[in-house]
PDB file of N, CA and C in Angstrom:
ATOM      1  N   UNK A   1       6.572  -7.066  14.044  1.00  0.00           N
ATOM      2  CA  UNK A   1       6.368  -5.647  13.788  1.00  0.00           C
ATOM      3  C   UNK A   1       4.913  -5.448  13.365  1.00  0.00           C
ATOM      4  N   UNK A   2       4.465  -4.716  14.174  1.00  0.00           N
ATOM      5  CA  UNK A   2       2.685  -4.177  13.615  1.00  0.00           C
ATOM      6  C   UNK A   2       2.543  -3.225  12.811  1.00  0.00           C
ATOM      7  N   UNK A   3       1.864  -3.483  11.619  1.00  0.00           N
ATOM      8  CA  UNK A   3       1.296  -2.662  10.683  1.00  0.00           C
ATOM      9  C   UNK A   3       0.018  -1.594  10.991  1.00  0.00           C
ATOM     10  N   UNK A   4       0.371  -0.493  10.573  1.00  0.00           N
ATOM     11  CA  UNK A   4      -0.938   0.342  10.584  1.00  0.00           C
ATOM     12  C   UNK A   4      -1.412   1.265   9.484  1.00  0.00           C
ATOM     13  N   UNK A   5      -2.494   0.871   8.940  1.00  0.00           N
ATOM     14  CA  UNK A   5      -2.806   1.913   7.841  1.00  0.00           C
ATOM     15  C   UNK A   5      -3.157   3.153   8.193  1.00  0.00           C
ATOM     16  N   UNK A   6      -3.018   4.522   7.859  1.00  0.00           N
ATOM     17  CA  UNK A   6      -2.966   5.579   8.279  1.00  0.00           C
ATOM     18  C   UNK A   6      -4.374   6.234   7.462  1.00  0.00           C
ATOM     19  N   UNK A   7      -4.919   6.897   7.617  1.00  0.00           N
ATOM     20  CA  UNK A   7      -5.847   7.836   6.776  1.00  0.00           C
ATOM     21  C   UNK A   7      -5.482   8.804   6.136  1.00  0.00           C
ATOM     22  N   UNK A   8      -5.334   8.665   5.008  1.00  0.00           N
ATOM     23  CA  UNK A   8      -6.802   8.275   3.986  1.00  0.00           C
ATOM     24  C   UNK A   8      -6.309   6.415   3.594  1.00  0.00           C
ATOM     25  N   UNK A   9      -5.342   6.117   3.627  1.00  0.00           N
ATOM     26  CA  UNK A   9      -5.281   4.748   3.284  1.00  0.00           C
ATOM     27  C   UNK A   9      -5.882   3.725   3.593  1.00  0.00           C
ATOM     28  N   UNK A  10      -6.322   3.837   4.630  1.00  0.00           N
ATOM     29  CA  UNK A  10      -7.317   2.938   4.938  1.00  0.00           C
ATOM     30  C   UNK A  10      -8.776   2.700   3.599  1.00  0.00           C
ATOM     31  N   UNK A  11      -9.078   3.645   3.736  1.00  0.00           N
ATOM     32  CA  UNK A  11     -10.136   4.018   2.765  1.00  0.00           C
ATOM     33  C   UNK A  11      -9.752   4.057   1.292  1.00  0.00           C
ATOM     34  N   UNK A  12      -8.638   4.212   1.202  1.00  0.00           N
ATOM     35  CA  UNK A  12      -8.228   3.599  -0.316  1.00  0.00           C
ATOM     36  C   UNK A  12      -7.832   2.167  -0.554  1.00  0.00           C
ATOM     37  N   UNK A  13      -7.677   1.564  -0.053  1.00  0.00           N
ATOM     38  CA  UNK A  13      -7.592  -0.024   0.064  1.00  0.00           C
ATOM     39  C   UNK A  13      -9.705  -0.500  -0.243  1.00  0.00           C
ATOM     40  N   UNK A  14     -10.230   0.227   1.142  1.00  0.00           N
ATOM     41  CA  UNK A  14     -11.203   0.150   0.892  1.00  0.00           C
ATOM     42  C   UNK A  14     -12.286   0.279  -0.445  1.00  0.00           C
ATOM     43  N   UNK A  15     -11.462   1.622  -1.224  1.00  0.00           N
ATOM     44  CA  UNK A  15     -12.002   1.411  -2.472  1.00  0.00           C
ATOM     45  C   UNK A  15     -11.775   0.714  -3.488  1.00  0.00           C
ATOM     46  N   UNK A  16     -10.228   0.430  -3.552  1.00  0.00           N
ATOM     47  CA  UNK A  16      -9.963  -0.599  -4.435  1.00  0.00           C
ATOM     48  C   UNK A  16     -10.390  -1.924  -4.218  1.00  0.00           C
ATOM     49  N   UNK A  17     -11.159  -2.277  -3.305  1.00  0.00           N
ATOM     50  CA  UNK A  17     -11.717  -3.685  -2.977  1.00  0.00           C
ATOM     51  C   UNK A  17     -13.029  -3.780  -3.771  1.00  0.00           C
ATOM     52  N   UNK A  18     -13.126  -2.291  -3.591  1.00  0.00           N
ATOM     53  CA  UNK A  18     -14.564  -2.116  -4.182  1.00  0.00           C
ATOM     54  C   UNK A  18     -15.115  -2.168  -5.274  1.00  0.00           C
ATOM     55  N   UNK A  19     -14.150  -1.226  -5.742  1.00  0.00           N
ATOM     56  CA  UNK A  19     -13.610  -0.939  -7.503  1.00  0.00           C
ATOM     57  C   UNK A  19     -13.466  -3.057  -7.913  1.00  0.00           C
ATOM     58  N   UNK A  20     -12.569  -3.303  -7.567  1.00  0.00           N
ATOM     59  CA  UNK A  20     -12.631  -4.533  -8.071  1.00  0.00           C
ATOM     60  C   UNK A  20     -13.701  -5.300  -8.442  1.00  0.00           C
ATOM     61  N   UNK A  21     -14.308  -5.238  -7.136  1.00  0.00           N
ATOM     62  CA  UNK A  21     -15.465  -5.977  -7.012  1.00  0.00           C
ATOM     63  C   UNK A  21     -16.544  -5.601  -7.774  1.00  0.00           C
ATOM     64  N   UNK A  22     -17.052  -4.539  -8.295  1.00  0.00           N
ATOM     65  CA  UNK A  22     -17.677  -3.919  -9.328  1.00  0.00           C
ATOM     66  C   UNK A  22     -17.093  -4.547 -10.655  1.00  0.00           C
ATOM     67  N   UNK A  23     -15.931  -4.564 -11.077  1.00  0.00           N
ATOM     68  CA  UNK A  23     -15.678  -5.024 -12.114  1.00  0.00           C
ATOM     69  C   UNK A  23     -15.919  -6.254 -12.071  1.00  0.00           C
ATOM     70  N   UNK A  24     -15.220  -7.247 -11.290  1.00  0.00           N
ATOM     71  CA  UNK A  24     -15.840  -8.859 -11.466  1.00  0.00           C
ATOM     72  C   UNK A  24     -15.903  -9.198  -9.966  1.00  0.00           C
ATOM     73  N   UNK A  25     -17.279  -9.645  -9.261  1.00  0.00           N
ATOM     74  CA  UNK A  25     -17.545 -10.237  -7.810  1.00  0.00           C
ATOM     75  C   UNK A  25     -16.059 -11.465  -7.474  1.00  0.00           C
ATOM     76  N   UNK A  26     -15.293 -10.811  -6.654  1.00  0.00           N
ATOM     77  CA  UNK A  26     -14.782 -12.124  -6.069  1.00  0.00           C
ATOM     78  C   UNK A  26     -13.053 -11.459  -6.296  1.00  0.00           C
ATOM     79  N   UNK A  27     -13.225 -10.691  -7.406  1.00  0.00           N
ATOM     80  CA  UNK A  27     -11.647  -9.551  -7.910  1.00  0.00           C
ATOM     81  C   UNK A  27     -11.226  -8.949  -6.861  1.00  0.00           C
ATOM     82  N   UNK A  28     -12.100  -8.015  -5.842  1.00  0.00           N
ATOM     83  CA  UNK A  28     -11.947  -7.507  -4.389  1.00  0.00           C
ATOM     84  C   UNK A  28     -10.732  -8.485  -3.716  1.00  0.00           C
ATOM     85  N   UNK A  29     -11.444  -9.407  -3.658  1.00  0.00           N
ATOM     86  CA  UNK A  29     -11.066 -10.226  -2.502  1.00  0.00           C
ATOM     87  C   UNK A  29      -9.676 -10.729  -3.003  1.00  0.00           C
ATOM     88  N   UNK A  30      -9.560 -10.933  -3.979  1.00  0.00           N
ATOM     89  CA  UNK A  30      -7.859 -11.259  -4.557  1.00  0.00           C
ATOM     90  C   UNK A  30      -7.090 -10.141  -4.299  1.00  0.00           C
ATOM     91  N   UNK A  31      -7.769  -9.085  -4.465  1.00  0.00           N
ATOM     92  CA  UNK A  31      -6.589  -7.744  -4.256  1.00  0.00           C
ATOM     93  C   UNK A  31      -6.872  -7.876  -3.000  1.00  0.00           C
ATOM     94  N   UNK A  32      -7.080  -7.924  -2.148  1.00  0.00           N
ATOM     95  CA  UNK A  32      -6.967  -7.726  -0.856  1.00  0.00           C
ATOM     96  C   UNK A  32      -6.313  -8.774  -0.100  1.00  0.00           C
ATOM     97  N   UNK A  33      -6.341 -10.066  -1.045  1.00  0.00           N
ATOM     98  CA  UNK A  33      -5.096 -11.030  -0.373  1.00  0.00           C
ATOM     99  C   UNK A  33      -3.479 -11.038  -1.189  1.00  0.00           C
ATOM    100  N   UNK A  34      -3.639 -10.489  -2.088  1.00  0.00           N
ATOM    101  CA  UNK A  34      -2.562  -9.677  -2.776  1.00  0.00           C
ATOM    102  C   UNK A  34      -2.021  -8.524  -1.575  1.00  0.00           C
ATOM    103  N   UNK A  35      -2.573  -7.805  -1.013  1.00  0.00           N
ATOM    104  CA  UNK A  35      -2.070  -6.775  -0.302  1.00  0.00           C
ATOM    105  C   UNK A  35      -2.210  -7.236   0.558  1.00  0.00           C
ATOM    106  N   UNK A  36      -2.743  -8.537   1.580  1.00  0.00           N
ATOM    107  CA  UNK A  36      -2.215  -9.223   2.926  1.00  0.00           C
ATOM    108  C   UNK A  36      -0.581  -9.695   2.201  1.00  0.00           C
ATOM    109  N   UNK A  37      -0.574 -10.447   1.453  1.00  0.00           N
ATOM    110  CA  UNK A  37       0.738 -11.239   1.242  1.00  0.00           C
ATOM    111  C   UNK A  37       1.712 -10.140   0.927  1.00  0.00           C
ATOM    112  N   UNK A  38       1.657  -9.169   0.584  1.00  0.00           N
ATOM    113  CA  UNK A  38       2.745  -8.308  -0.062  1.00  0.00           C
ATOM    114  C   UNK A  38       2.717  -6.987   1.641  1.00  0.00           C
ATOM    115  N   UNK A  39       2.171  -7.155   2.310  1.00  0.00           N
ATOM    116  CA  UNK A  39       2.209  -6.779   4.326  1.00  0.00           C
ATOM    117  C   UNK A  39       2.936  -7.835   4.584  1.00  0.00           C
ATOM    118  N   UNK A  40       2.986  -8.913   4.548  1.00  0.00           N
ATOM    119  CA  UNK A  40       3.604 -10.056   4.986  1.00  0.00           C
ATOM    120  C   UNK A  40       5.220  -9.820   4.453  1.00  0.00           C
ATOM    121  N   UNK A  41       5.192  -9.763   3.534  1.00  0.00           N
ATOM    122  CA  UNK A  41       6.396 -10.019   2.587  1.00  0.00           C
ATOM    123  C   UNK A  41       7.525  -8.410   3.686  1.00  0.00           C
ATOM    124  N   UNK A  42       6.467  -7.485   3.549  1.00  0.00           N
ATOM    125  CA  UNK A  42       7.035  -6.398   3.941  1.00  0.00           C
ATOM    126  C   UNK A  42       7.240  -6.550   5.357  1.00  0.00           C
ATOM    127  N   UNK A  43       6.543  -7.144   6.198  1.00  0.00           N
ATOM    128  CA  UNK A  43       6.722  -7.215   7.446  1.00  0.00           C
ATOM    129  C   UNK A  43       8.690  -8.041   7.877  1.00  0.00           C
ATOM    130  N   UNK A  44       8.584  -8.820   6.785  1.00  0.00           N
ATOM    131  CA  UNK A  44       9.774  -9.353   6.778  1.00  0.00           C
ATOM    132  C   UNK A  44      11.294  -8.948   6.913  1.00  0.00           C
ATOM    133  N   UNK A  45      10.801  -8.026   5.788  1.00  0.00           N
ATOM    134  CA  UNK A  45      12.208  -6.951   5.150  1.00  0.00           C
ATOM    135  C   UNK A  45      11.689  -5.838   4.939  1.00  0.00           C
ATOM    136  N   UNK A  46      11.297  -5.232   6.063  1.00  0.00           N
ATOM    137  CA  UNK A  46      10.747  -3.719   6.021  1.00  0.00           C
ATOM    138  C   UNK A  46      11.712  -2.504   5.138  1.00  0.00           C
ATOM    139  N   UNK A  47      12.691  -2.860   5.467  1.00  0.00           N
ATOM    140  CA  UNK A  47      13.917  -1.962   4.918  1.00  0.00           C
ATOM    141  C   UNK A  47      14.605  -2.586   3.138  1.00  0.00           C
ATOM    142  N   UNK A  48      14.139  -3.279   3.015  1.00  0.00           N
ATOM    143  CA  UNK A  48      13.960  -3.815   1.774  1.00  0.00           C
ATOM    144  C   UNK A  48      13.696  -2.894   0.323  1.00  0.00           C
ATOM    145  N   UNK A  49      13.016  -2.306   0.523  1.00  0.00           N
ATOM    146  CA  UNK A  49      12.356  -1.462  -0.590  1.00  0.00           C
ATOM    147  C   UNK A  49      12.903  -0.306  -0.965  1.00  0.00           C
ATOM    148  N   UNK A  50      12.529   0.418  -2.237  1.00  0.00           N
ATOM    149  CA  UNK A  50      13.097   1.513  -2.465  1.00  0.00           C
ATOM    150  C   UNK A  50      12.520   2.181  -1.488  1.00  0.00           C
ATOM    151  N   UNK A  51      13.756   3.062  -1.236  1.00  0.00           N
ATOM    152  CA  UNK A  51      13.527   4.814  -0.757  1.00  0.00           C
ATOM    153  C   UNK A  51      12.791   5.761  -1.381  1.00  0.00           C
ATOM    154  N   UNK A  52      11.715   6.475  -1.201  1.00  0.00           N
ATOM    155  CA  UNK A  52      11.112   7.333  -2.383  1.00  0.00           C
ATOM    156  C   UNK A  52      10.900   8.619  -1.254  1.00  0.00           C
ATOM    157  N   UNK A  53      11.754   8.876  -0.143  1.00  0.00           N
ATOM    158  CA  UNK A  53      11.567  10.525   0.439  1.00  0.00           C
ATOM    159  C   UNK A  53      12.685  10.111   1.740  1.00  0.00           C
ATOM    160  N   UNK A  54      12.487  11.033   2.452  1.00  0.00           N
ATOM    161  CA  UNK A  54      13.667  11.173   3.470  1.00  0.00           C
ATOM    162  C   UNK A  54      13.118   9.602   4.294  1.00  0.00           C
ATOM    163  N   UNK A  55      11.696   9.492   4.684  1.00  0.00           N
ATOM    164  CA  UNK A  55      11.196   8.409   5.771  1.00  0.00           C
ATOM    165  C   UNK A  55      10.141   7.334   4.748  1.00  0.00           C
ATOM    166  N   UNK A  56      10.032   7.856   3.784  1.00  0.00           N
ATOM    167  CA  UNK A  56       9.229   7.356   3.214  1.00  0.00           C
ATOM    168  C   UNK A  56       9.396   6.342   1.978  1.00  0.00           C
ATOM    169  N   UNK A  57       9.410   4.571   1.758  1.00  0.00           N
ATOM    170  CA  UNK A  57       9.671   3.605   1.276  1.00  0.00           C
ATOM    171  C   UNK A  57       8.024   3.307   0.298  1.00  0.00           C
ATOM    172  N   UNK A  58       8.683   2.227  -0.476  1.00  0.00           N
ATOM    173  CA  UNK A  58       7.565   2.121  -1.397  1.00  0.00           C
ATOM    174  C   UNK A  58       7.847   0.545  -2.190  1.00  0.00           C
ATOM    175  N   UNK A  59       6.434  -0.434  -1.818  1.00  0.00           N
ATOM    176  CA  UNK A  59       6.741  -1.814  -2.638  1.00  0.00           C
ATOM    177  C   UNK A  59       5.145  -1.205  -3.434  1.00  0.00           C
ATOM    178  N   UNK A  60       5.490  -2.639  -4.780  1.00  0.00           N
ATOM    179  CA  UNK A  60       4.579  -2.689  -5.249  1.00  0.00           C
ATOM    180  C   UNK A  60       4.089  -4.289  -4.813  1.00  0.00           C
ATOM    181  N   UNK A  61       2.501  -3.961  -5.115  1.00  0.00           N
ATOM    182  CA  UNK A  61       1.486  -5.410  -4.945  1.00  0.00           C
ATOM    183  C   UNK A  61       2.022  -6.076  -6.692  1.00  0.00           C
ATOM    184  N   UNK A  62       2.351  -7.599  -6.549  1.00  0.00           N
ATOM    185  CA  UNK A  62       2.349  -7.988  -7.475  1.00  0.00           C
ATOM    186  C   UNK A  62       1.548  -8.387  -8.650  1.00  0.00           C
ATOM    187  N   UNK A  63       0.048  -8.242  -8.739  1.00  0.00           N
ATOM    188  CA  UNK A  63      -0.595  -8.608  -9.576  1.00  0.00           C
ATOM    189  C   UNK A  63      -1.339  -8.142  -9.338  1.00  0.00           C
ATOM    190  N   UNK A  64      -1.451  -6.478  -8.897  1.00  0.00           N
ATOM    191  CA  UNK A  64      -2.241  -5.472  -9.414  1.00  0.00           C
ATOM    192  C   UNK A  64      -1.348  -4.354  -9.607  1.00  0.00           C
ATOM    193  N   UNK A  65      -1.674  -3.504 -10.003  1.00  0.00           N
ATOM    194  CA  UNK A  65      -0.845  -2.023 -10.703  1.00  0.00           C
ATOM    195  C   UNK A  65      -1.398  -1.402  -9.218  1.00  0.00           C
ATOM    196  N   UNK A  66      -0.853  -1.739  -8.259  1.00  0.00           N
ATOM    197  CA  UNK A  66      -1.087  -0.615  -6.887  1.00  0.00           C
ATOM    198  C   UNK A  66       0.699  -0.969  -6.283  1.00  0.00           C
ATOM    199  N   UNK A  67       0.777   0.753  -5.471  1.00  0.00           N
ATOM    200  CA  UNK A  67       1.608   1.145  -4.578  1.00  0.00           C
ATOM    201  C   UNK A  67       1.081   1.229  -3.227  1.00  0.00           C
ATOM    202  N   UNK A  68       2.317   1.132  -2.622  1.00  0.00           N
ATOM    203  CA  UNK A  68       2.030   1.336  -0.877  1.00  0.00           C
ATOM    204  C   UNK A  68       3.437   1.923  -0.463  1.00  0.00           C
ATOM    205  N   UNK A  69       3.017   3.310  -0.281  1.00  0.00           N
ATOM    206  CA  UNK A  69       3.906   3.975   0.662  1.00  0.00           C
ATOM    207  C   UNK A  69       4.131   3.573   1.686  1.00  0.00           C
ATOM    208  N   UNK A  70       5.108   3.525   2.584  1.00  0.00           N
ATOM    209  CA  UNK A  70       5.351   3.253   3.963  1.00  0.00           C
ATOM    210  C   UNK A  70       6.267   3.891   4.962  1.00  0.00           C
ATOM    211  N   UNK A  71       5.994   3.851   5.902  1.00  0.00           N
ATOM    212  CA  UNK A  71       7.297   4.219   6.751  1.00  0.00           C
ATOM    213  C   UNK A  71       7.503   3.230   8.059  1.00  0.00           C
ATOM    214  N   UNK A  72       8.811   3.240   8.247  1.00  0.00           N
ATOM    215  CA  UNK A  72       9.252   2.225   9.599  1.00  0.00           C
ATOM    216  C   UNK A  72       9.837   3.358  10.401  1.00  0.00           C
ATOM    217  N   UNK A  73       9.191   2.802  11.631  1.00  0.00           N
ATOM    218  CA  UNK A  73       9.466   3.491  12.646  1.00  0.00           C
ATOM    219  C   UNK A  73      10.145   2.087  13.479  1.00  0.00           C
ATOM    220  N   UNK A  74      10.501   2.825  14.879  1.00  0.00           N
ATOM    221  CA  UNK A  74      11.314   1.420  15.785  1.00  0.00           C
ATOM    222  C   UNK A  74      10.401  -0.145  16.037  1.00  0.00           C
ATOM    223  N   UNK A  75       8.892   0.471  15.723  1.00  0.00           N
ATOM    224  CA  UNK A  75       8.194  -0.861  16.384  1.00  0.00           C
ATOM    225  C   UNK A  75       7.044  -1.175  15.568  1.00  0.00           C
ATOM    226  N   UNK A  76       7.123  -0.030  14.289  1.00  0.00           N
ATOM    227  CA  UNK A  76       5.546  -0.478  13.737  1.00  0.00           C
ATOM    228  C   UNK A  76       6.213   0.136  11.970  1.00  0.00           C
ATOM    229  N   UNK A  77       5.511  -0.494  11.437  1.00  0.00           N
ATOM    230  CA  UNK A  77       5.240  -0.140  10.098  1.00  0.00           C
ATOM    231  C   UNK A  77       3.800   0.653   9.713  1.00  0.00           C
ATOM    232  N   UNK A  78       4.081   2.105   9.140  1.00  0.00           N
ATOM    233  CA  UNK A  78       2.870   2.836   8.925  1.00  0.00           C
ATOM    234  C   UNK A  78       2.380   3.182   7.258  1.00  0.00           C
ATOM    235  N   UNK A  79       1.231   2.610   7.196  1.00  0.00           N
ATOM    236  CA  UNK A  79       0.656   2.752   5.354  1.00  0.00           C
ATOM    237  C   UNK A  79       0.402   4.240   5.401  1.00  0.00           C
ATOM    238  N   UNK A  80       1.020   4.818   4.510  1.00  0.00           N
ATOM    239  CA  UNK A  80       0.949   6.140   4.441  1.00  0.00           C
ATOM    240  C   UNK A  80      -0.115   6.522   2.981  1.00  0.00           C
ATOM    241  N   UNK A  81      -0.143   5.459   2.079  1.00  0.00           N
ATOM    242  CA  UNK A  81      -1.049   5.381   0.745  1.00  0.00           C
ATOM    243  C   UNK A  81      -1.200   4.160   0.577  1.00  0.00           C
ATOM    244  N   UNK A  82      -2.037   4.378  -0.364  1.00  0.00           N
ATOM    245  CA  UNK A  82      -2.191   2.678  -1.384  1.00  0.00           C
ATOM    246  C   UNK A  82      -2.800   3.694  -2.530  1.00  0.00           C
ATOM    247  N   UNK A  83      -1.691   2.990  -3.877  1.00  0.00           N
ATOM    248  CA  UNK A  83      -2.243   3.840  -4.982  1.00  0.00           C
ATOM    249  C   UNK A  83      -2.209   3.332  -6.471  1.00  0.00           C
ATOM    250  N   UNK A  84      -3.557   3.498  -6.942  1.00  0.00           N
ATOM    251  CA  UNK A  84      -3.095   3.276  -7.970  1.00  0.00           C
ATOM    252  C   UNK A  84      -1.736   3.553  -9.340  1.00  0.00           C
ATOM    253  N   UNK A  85      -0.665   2.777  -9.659  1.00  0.00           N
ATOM    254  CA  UNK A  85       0.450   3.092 -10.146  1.00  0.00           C
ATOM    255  C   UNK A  85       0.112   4.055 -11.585  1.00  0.00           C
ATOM    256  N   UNK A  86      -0.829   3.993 -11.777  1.00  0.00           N
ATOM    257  CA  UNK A  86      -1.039   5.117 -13.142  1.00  0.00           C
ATOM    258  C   UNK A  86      -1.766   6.262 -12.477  1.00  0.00           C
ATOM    259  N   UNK A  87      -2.018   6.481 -11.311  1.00  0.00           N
ATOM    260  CA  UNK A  87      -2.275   7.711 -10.910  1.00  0.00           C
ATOM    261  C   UNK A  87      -1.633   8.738 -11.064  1.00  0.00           C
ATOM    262  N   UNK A  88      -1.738   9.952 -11.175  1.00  0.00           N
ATOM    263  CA  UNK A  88      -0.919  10.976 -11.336  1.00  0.00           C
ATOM    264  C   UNK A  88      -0.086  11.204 -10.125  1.00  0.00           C
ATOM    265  N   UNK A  89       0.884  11.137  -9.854  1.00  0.00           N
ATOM    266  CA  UNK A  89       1.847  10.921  -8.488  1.00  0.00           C
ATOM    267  C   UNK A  89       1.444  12.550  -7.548  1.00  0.00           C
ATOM    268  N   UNK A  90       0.736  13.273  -8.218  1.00  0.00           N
ATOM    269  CA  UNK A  90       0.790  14.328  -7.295  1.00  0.00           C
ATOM    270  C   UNK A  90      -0.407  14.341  -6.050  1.00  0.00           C
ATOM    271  N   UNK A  91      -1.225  13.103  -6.434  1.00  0.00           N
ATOM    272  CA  UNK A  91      -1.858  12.729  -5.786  1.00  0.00           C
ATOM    273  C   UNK A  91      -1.734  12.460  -4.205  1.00  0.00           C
ATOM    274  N   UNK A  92      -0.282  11.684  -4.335  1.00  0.00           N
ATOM    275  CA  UNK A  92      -0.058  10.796  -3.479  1.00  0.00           C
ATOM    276  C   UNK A  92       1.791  11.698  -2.674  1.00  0.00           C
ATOM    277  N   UNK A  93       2.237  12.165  -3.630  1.00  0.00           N
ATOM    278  CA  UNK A  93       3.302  13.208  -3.204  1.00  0.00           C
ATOM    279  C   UNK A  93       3.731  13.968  -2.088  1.00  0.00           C
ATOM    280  N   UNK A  94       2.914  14.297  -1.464  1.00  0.00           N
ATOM    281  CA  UNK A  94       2.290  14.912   0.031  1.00  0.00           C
ATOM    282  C   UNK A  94       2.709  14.238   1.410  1.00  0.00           C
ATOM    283  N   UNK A  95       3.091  12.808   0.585  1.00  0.00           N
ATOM    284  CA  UNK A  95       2.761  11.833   1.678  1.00  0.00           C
ATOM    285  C   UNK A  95       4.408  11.190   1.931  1.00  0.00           C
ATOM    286  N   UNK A  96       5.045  11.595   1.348  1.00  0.00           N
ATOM    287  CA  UNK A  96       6.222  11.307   0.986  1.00  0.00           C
ATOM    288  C   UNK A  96       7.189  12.222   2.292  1.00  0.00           C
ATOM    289  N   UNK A  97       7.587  11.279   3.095  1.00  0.00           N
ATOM    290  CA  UNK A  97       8.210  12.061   4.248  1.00  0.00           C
ATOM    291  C   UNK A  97       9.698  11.908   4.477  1.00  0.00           C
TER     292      UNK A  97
END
């Protein structure tokens, strides 16, 4: 099953790599293999996760405080967010299908 990050998610992954990396060089790159392995994990058991809207599912990355909305369709898995978990949810609410 192929994954696709959707926009704006793309670009929020992108910042949290960033954000990391500002805080300590090399932090990026752990969250970002944190969120390959936890795509992996999901690629597995797509249907696995809570329900959080009619189409719309939700895991968390394990060893960072981020969410990833998702949705499964017949042949692909689509990133609908990536968010920080202390964000104010109305942020990300919109996205919830």
């Amino acid at each position: 099953m192929n994954v696709y990050l959707l926009s704006p998610a793309d670009r929020e992954l992108e910042d949290a790599i960033n954000l990391y990396n500002e805080h300590f060089q090399g932090l990026g790159d752990k969250f970002f293999d944190e969120f390959i392995k936890t795509i992996n994990l999901l690629k597995q058991t797509p249907f696995g996760w809570r329900k959080v809207g009619k189409n719309t599912r939700r895991i968390n990355l394990k060893r960072f405080p981020y969410l990833i909305l998702y949705i499964v369709t017949d042949e692909q898995i689509l990133i609908t967010c990536i968010a920080h978990q202390h964000r104010n949810p109305r942020y990300y609410i919109e996205r919830y299908q």
